[in-house]
Protein backbone atom coordinates (compact mmCIF):
# COMPACT_ATOMS: atom_id res chain seq x y z
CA UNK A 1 -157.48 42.82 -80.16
CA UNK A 2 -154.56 45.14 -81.38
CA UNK A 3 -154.57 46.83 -78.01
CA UNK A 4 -154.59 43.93 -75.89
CA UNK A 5 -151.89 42.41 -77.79
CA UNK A 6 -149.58 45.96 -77.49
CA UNK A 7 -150.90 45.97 -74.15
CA UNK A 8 -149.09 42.32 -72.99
CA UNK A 9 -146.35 42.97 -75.83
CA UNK A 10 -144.79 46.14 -73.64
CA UNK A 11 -146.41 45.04 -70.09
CA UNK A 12 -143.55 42.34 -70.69
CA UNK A 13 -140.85 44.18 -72.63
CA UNK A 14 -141.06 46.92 -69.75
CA UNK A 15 -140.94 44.61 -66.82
CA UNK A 16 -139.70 41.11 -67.82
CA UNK A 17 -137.48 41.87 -70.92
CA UNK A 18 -135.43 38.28 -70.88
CA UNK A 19 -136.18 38.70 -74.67
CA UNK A 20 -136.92 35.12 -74.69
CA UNK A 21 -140.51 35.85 -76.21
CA UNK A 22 -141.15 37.99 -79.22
CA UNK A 23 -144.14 39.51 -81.00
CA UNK A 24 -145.40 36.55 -82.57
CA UNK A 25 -146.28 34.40 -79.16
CA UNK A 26 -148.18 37.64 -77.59
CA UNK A 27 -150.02 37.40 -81.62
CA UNK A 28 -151.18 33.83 -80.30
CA UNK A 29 -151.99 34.87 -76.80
CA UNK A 30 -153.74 37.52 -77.72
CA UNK A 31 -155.76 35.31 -80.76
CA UNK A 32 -156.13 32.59 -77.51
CA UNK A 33 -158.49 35.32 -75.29
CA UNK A 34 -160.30 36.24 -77.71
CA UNK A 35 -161.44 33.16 -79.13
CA UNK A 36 -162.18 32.25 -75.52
CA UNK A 37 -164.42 35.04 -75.09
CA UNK A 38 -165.83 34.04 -78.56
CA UNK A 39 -166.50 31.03 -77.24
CA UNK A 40 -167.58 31.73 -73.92
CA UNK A 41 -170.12 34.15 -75.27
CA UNK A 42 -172.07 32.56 -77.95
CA UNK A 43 -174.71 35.72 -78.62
CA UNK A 44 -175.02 39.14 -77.21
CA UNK A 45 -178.13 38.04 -74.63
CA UNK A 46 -175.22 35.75 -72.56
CA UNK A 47 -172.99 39.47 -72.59
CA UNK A 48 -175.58 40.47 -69.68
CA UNK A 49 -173.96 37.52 -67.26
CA UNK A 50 -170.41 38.97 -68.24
CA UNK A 51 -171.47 42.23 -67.37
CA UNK A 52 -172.70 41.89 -64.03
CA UNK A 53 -169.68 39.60 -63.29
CA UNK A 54 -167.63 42.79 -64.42
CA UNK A 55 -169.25 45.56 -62.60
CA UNK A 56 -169.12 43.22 -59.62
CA UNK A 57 -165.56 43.16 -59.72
CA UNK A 58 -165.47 46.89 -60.60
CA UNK A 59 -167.36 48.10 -57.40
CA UNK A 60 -165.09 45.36 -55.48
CA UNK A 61 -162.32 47.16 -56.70
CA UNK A 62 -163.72 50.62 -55.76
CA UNK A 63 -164.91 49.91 -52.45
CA UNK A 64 -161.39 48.07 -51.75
CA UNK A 65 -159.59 50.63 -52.65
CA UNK A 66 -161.80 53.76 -51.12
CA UNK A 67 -161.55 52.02 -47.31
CA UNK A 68 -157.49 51.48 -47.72
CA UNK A 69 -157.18 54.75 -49.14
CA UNK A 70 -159.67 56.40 -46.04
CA UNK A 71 -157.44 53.46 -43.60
CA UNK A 72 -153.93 54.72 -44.93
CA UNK A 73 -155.29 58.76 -44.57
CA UNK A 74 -156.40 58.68 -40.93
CA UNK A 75 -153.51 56.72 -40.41
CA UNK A 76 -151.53 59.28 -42.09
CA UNK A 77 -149.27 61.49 -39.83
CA UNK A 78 -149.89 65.27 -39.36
CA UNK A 79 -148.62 67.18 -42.17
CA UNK A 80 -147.53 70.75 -41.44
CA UNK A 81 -147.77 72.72 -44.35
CA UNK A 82 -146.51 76.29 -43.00
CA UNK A 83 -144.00 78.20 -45.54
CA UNK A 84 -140.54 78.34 -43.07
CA UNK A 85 -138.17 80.90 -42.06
CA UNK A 86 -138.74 84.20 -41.27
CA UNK A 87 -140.86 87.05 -42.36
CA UNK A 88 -138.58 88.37 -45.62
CA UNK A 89 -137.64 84.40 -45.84
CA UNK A 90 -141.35 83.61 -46.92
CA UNK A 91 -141.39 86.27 -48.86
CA UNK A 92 -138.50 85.37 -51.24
CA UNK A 93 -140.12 81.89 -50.71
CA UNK A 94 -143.51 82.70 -52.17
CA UNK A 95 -141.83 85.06 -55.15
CA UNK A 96 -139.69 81.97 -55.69
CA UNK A 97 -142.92 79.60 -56.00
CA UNK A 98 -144.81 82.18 -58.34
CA UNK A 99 -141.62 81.90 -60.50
CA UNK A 100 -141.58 78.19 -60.65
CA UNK A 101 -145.28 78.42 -61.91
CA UNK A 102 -144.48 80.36 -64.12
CA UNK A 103 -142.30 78.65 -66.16
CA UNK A 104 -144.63 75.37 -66.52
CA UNK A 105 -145.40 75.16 -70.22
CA UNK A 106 -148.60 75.39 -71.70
CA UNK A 107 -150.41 72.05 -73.68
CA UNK A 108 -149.19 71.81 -77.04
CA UNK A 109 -152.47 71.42 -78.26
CA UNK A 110 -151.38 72.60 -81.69
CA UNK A 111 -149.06 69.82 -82.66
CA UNK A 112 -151.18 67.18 -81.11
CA UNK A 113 -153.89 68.23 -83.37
CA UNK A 114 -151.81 67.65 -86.21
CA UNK A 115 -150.75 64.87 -85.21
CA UNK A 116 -154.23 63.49 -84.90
């Protein structure tokens, strides 16, 4: 419940922001849906109709989204991914590359771990 509620607190904030609706009406949206769902699904044995409704729309969503994604690549135009210039120019190219590499930081796995 806490998550959907952050979810449709900053979902607005980010993209509406009018800041004509504060925390406490997402509180009462949020408490709407899920007494909804409470209602809607009385015991566990009627979650088996919600779940097939879901992975319905799930492989929907898949399948939509694999055939524009396969539509949008063949439709795609050649890409030509050859290093330019000349001989000592891809050179100094591909040392330049390495470099920025390089310099990418590594996970700060330590202070996330404390944090957790």
């Amino acid at each position: 419940k806490v998550l959907f509620l952050n979810s449709l607190f900053y979902f607005y904030v980010f993209n509406v922001d009018d800041h004509t609706k504060k925390l406490p009406y997402f509180i009462a949206i949020a408490g709407f849906v899920c007494a909804l769902f409470a209602i809607g699904i009385p015991t566990l044995s009627a979650l088996g109709v919600w779940l097939g409704f879901s992975t319905l729309l799930s492989l929907d969503y898949i399948i939509i989204a694999f055939v524009l994604s396969l539509k949008d690549g063949l439709n795609a135009p050649p890409r030509d991914f050859s290093i330019a210039g000349d001989g000592t120019g891809k050179i100094f190219s591909i040392i330049g590359a390495s470099a920025n590499l390089a310099t990418i930081k590594q996970l700060v796995v330590k202070n996330m771990m404390k944090a957790l």
